[in-house]
PDB file of N, CA and C in Angstrom:
ATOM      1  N   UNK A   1      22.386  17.674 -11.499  1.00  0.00           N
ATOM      2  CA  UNK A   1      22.323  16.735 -10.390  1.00  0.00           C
ATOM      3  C   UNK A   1      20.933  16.728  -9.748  1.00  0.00           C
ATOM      4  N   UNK A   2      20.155  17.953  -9.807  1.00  0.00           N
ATOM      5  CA  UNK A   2      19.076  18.105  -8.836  1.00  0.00           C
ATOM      6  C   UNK A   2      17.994  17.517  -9.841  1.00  0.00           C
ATOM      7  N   UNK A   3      18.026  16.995 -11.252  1.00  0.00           N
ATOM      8  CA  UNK A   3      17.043  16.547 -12.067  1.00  0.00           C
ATOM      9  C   UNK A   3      17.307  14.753 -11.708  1.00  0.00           C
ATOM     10  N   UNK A   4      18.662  14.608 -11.870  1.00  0.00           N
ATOM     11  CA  UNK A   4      18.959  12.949 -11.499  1.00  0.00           C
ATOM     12  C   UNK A   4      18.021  12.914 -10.082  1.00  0.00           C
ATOM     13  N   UNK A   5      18.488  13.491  -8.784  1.00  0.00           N
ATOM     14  CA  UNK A   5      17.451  13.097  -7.833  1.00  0.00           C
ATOM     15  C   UNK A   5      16.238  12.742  -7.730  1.00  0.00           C
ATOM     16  N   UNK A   6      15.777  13.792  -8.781  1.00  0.00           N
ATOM     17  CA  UNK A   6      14.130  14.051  -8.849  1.00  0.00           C
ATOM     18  C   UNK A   6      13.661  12.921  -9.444  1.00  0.00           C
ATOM     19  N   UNK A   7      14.931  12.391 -10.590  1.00  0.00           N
ATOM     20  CA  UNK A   7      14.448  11.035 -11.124  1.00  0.00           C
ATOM     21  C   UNK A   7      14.399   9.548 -10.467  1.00  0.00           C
ATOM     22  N   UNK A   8      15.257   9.793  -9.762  1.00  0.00           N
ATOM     23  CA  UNK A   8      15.639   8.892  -8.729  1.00  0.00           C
ATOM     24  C   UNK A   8      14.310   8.221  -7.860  1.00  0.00           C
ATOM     25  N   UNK A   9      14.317  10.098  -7.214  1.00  0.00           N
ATOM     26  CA  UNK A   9      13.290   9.928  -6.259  1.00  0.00           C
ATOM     27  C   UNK A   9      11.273   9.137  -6.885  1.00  0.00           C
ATOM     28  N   UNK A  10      11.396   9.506  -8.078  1.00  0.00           N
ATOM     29  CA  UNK A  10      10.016   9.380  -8.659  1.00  0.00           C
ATOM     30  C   UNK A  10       9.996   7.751  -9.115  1.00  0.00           C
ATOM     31  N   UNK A  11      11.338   7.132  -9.758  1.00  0.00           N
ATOM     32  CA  UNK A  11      11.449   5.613  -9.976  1.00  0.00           C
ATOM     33  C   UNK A  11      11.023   5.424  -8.774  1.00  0.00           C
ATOM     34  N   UNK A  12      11.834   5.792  -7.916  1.00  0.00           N
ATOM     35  CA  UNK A  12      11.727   4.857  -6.223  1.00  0.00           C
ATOM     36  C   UNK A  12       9.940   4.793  -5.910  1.00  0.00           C
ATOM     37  N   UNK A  13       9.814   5.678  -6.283  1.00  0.00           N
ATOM     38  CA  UNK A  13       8.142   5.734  -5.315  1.00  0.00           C
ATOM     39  C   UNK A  13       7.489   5.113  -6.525  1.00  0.00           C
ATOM     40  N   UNK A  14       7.420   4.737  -8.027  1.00  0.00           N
ATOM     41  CA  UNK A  14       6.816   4.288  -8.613  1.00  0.00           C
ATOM     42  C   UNK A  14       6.998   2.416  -8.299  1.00  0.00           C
ATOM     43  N   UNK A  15       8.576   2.163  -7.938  1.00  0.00           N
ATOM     44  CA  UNK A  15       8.773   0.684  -7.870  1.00  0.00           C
ATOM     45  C   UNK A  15       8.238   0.296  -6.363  1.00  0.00           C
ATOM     46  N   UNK A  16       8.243   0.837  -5.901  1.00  0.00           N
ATOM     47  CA  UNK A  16       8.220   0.629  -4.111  1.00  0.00           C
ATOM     48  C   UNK A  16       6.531   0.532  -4.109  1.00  0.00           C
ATOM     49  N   UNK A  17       5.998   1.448  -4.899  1.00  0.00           N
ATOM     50  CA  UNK A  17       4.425   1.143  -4.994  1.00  0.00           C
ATOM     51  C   UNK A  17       3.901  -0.088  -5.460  1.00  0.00           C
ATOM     52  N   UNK A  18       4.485  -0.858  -6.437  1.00  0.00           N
ATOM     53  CA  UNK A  18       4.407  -1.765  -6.995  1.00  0.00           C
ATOM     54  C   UNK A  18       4.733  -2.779  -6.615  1.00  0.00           C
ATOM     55  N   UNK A  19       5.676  -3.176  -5.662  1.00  0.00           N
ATOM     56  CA  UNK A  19       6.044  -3.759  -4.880  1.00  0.00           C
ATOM     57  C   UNK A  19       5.343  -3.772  -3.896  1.00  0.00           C
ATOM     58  N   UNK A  20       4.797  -3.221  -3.040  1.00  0.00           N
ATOM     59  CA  UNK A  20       3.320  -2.966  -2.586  1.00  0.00           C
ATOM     60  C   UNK A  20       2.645  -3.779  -2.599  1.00  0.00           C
ATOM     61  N   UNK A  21       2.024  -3.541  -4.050  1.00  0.00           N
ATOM     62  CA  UNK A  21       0.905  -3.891  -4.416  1.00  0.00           C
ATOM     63  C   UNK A  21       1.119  -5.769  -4.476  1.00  0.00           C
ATOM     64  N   UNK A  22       2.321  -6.104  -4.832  1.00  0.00           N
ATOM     65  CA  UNK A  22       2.742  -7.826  -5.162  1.00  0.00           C
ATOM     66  C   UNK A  22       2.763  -8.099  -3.452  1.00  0.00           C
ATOM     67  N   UNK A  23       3.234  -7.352  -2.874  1.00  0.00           N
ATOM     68  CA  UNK A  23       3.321  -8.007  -1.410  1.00  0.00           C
ATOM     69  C   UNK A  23       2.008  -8.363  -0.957  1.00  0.00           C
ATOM     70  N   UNK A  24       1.067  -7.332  -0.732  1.00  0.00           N
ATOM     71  CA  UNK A  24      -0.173  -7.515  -0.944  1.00  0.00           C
ATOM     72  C   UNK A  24      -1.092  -8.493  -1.398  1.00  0.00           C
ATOM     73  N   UNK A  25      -0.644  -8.627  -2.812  1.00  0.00           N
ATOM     74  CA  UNK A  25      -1.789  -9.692  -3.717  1.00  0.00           C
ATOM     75  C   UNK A  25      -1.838 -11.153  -3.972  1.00  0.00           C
ATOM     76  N   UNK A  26       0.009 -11.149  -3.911  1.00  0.00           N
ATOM     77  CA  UNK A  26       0.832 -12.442  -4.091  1.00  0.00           C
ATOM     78  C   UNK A  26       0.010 -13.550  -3.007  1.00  0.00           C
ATOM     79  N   UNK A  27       0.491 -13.319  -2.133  1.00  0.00           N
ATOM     80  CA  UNK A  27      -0.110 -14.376  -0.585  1.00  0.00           C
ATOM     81  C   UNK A  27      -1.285 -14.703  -1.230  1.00  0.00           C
ATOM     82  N   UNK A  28      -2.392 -13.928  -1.121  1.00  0.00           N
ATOM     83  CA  UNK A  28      -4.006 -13.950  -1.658  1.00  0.00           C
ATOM     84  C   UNK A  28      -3.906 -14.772  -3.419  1.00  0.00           C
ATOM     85  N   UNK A  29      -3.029 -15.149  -3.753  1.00  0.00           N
ATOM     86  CA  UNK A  29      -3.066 -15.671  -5.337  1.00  0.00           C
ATOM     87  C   UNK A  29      -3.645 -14.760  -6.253  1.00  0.00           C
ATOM     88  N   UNK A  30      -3.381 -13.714  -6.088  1.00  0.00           N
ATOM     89  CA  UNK A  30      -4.647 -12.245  -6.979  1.00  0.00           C
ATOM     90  C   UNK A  30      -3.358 -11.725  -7.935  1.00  0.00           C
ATOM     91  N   UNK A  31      -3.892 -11.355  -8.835  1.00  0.00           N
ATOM     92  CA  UNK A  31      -3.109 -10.624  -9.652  1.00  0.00           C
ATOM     93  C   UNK A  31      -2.400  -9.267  -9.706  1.00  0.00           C
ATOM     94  N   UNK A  32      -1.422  -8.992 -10.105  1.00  0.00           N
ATOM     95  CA  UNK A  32      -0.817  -7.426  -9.574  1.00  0.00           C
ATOM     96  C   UNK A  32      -1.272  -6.455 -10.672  1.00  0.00           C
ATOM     97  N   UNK A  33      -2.036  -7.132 -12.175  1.00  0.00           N
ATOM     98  CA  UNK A  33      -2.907  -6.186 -12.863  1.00  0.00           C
ATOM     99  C   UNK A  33      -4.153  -5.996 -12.530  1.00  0.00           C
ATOM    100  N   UNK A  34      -4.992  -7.015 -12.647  1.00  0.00           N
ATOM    101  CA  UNK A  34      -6.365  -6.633 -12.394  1.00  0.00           C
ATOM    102  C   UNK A  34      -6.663  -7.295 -11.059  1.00  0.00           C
ATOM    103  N   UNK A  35      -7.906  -6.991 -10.479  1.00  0.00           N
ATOM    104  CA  UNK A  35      -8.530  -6.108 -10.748  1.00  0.00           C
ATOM    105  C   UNK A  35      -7.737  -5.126  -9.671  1.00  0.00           C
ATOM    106  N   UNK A  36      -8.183  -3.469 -10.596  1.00  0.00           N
ATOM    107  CA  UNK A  36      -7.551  -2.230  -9.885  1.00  0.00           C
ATOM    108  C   UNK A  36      -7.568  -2.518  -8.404  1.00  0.00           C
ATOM    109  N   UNK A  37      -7.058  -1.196  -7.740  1.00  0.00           N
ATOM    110  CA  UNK A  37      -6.826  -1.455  -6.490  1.00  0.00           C
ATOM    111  C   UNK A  37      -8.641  -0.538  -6.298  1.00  0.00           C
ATOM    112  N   UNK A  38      -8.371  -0.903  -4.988  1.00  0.00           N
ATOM    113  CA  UNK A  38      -9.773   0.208  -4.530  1.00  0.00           C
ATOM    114  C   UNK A  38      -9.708   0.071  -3.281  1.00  0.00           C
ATOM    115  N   UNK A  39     -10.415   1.280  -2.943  1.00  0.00           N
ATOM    116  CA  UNK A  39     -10.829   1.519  -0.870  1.00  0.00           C
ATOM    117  C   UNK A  39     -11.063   0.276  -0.245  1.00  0.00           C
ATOM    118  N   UNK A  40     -10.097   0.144   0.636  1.00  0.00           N
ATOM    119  CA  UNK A  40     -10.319  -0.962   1.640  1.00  0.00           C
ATOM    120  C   UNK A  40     -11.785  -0.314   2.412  1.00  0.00           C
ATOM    121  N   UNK A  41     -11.746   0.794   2.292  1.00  0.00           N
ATOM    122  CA  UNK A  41     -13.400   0.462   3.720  1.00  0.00           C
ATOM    123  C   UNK A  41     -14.962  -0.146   2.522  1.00  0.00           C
ATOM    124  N   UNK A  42     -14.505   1.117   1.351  1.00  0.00           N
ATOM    125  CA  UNK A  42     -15.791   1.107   0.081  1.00  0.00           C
ATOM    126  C   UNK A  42     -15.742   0.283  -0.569  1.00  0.00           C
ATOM    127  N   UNK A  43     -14.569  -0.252  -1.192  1.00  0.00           N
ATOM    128  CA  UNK A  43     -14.492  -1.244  -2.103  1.00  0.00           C
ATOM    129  C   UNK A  43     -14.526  -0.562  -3.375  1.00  0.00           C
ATOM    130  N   UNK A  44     -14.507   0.780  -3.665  1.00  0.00           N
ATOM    131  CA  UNK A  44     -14.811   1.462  -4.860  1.00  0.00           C
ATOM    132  C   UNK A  44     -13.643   1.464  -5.274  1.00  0.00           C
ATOM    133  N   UNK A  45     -13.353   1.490  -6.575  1.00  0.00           N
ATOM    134  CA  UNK A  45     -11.839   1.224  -7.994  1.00  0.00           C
ATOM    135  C   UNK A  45     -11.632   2.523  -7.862  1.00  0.00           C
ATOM    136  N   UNK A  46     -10.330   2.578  -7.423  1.00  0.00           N
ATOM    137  CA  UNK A  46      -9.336   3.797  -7.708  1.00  0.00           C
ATOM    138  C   UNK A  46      -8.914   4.235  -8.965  1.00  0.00           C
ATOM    139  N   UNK A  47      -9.283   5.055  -9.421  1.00  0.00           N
ATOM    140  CA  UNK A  47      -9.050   5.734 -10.913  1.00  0.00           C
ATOM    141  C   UNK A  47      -7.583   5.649 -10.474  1.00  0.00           C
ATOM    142  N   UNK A  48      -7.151   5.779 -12.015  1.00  0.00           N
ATOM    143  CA  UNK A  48      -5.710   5.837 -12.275  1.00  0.00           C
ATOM    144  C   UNK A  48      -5.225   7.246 -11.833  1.00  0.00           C
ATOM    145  N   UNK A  49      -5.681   8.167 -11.693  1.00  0.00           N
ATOM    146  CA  UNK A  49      -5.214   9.101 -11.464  1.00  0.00           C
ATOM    147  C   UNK A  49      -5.460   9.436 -10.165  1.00  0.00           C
ATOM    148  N   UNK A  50      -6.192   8.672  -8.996  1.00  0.00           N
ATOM    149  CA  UNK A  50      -5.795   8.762  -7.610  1.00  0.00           C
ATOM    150  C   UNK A  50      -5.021   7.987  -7.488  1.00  0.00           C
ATOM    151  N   UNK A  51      -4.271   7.121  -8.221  1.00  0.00           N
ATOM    152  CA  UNK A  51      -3.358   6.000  -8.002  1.00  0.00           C
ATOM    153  C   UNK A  51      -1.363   6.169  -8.245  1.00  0.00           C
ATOM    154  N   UNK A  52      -2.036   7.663  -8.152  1.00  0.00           N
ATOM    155  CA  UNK A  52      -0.177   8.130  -9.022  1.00  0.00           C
ATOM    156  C   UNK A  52       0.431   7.779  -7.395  1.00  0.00           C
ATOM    157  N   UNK A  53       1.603   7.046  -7.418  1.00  0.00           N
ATOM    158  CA  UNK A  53       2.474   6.914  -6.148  1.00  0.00           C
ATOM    159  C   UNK A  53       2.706   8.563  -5.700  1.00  0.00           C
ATOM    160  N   UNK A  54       2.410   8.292  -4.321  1.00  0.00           N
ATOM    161  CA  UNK A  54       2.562   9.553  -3.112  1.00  0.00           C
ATOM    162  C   UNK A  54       1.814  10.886  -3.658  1.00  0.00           C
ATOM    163  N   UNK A  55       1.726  11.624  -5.012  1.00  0.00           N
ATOM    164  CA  UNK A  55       1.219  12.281  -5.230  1.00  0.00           C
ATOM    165  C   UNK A  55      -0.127  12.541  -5.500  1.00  0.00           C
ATOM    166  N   UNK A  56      -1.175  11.686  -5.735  1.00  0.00           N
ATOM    167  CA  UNK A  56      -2.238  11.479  -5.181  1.00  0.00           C
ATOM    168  C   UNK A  56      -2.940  11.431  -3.822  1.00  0.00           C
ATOM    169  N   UNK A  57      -1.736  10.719  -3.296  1.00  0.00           N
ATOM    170  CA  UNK A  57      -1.685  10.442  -1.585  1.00  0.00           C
ATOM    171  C   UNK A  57      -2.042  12.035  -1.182  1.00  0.00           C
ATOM    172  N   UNK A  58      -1.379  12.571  -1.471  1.00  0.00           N
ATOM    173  CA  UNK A  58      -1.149  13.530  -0.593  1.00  0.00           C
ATOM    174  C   UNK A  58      -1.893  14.984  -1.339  1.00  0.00           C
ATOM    175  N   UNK A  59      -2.302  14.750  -2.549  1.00  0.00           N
ATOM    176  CA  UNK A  59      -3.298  15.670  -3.045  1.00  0.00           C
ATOM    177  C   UNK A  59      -4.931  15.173  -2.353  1.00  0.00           C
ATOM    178  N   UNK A  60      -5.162  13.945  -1.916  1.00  0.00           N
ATOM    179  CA  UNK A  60      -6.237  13.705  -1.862  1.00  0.00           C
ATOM    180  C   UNK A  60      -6.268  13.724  -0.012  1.00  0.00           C
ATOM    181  N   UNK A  61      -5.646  13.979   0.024  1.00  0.00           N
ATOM    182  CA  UNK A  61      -4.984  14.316   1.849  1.00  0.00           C
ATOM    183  C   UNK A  61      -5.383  12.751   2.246  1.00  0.00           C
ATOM    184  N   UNK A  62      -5.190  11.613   1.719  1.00  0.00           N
ATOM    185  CA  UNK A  62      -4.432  10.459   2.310  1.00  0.00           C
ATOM    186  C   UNK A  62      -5.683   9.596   2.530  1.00  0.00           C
ATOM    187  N   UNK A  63      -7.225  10.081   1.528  1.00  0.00           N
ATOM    188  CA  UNK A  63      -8.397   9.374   1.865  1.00  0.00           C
ATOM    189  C   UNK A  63      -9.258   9.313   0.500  1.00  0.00           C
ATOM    190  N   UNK A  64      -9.795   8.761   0.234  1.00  0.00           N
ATOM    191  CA  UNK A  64     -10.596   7.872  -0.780  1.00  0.00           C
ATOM    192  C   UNK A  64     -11.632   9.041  -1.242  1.00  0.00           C
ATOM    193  N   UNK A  65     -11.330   9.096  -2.322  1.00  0.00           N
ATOM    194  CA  UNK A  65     -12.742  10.532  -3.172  1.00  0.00           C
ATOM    195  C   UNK A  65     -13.614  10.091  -3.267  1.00  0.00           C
ATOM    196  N   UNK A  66     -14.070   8.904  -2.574  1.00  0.00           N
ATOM    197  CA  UNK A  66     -15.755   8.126  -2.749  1.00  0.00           C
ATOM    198  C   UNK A  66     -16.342   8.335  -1.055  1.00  0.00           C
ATOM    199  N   UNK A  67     -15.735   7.980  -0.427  1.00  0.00           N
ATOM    200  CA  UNK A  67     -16.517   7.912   0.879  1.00  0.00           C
ATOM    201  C   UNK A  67     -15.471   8.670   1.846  1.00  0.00           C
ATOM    202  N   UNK A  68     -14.263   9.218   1.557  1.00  0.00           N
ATOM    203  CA  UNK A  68     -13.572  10.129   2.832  1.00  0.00           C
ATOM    204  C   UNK A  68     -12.714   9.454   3.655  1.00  0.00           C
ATOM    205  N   UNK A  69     -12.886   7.967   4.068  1.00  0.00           N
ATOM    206  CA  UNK A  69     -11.891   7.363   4.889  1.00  0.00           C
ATOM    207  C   UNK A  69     -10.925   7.199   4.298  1.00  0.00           C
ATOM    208  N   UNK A  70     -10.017   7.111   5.212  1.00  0.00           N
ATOM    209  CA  UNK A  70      -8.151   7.668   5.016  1.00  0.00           C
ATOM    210  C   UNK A  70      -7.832   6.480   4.885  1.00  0.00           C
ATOM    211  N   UNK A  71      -6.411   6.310   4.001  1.00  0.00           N
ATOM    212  CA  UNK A  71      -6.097   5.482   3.420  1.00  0.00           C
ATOM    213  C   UNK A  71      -4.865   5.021   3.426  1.00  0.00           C
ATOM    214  N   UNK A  72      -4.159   4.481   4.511  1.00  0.00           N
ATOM    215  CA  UNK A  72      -3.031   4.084   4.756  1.00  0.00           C
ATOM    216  C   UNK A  72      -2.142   4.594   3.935  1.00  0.00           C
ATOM    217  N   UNK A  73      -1.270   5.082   4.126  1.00  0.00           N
ATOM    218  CA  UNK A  73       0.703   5.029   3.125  1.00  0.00           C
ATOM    219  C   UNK A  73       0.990   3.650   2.656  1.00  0.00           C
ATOM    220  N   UNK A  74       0.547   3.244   4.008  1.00  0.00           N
ATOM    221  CA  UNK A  74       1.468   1.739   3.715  1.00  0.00           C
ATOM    222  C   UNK A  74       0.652   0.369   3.903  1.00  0.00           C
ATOM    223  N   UNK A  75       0.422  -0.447   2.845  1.00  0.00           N
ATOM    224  CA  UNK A  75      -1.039  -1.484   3.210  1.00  0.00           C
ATOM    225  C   UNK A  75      -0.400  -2.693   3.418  1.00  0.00           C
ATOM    226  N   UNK A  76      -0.910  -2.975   4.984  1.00  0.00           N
ATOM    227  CA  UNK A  76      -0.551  -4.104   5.092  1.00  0.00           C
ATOM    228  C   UNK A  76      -1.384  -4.784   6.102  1.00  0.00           C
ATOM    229  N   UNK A  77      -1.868  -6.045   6.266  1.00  0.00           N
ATOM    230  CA  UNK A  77      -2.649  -6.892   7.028  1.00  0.00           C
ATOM    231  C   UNK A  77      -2.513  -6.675   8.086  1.00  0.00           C
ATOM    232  N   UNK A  78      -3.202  -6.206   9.045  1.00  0.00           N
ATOM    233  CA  UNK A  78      -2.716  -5.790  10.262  1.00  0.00           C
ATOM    234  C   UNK A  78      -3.049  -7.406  11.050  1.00  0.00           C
ATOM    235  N   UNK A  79      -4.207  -8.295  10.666  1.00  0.00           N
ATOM    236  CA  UNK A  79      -3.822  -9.524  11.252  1.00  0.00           C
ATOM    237  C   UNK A  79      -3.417 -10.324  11.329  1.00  0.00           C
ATOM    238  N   UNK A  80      -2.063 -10.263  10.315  1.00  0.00           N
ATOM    239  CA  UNK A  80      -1.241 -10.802  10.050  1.00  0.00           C
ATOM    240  C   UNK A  80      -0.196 -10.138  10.728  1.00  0.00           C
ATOM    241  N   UNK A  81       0.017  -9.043  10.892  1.00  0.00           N
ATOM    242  CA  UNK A  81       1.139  -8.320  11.426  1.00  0.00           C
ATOM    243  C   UNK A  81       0.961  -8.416  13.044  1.00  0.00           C
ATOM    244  N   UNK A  82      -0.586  -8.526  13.565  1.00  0.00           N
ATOM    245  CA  UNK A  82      -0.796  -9.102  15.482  1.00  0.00           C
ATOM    246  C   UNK A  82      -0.711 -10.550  15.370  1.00  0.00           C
ATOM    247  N   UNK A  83      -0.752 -11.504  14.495  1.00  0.00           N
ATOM    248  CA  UNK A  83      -0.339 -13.006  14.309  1.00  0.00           C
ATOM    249  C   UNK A  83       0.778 -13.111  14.625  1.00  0.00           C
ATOM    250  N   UNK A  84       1.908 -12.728  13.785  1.00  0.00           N
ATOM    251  CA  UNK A  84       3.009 -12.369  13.830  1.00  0.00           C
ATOM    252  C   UNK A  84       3.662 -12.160  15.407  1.00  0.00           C
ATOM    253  N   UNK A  85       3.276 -10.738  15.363  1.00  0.00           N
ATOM    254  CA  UNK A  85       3.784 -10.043  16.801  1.00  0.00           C
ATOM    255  C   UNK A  85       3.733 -11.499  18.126  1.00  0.00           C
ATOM    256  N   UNK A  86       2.447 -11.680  18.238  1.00  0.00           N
ATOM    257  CA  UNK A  86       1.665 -12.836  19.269  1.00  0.00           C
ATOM    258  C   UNK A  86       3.113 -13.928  19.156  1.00  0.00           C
ATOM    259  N   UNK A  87       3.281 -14.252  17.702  1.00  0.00           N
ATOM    260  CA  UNK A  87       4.079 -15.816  17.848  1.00  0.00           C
ATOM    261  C   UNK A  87       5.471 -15.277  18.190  1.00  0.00           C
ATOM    262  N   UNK A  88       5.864 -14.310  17.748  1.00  0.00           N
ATOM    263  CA  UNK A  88       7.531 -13.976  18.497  1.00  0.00           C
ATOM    264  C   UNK A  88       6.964 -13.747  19.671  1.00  0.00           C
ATOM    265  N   UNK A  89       6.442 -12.978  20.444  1.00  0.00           N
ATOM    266  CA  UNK A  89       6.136 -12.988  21.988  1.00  0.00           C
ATOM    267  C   UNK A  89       6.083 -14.026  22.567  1.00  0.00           C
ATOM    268  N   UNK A  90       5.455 -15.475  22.401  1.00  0.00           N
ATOM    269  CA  UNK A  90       5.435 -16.846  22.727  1.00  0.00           C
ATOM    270  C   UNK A  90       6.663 -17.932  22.798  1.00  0.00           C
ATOM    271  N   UNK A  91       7.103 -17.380  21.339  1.00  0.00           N
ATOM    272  CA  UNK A  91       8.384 -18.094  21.089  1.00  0.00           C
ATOM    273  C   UNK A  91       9.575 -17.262  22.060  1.00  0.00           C
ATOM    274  N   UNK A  92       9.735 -16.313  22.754  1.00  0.00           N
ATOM    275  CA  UNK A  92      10.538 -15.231  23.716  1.00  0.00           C
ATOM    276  C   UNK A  92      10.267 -16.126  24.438  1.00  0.00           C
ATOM    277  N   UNK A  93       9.025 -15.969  25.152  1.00  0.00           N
ATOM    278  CA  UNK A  93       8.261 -16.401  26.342  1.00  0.00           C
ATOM    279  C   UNK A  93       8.734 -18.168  26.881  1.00  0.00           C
ATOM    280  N   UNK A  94       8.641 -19.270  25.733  1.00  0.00           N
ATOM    281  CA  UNK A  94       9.264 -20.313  25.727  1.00  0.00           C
ATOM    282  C   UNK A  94      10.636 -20.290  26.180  1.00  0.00           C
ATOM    283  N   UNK A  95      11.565 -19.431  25.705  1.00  0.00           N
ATOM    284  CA  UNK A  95      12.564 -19.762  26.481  1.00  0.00           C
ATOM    285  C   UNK A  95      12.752 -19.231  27.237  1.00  0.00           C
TER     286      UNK A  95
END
């Protein structure tokens, strides 16, 4: 039973990453193969092997082996996410 979990648990973080990555790219019309992902601050291509879901994350303590800045868990547009926030507050506010 404790090997099913482990398998469980490792699909989950491999699909959920990937899913990610389409949430991400889709909007932008970009592809979910190329080009690799890389540091939002550097712009430098993430080797495949800083790219293993969560276990990289957290071997590389959560920041980019090119320049050190930390690197979200979870990537998502943050000005899209205060766009967002702003128009439900307005649309409240209206009624």
């Amino acid at each position: 039973m404790t090997l099913l979990a482990a398998y469980v648990v490792c699909l989950g973080a491999i699909v959920g990453s990937f899913l990610n990555v389409c949430i991400v790219r889709w909007p932008k019309d970009e592809s979910v193969v190329r080009p690799r992902s890389k540091c939002p601050h550097c712009q430098h291509g993430i080797a495949w092997y800083d790219n293993v879901p969560v276990v990289s994350w957290l071997l590389r303590r959560g920041r980019c082996r090119h320049c050190a800045a930390p690197i979200a868990w979870v990537n998502y547009d943050k000005q899209k996410y205060r766009k967002k926030k702003e128009n439900i507050k307005k649309t409240i506010d209206e009624k």
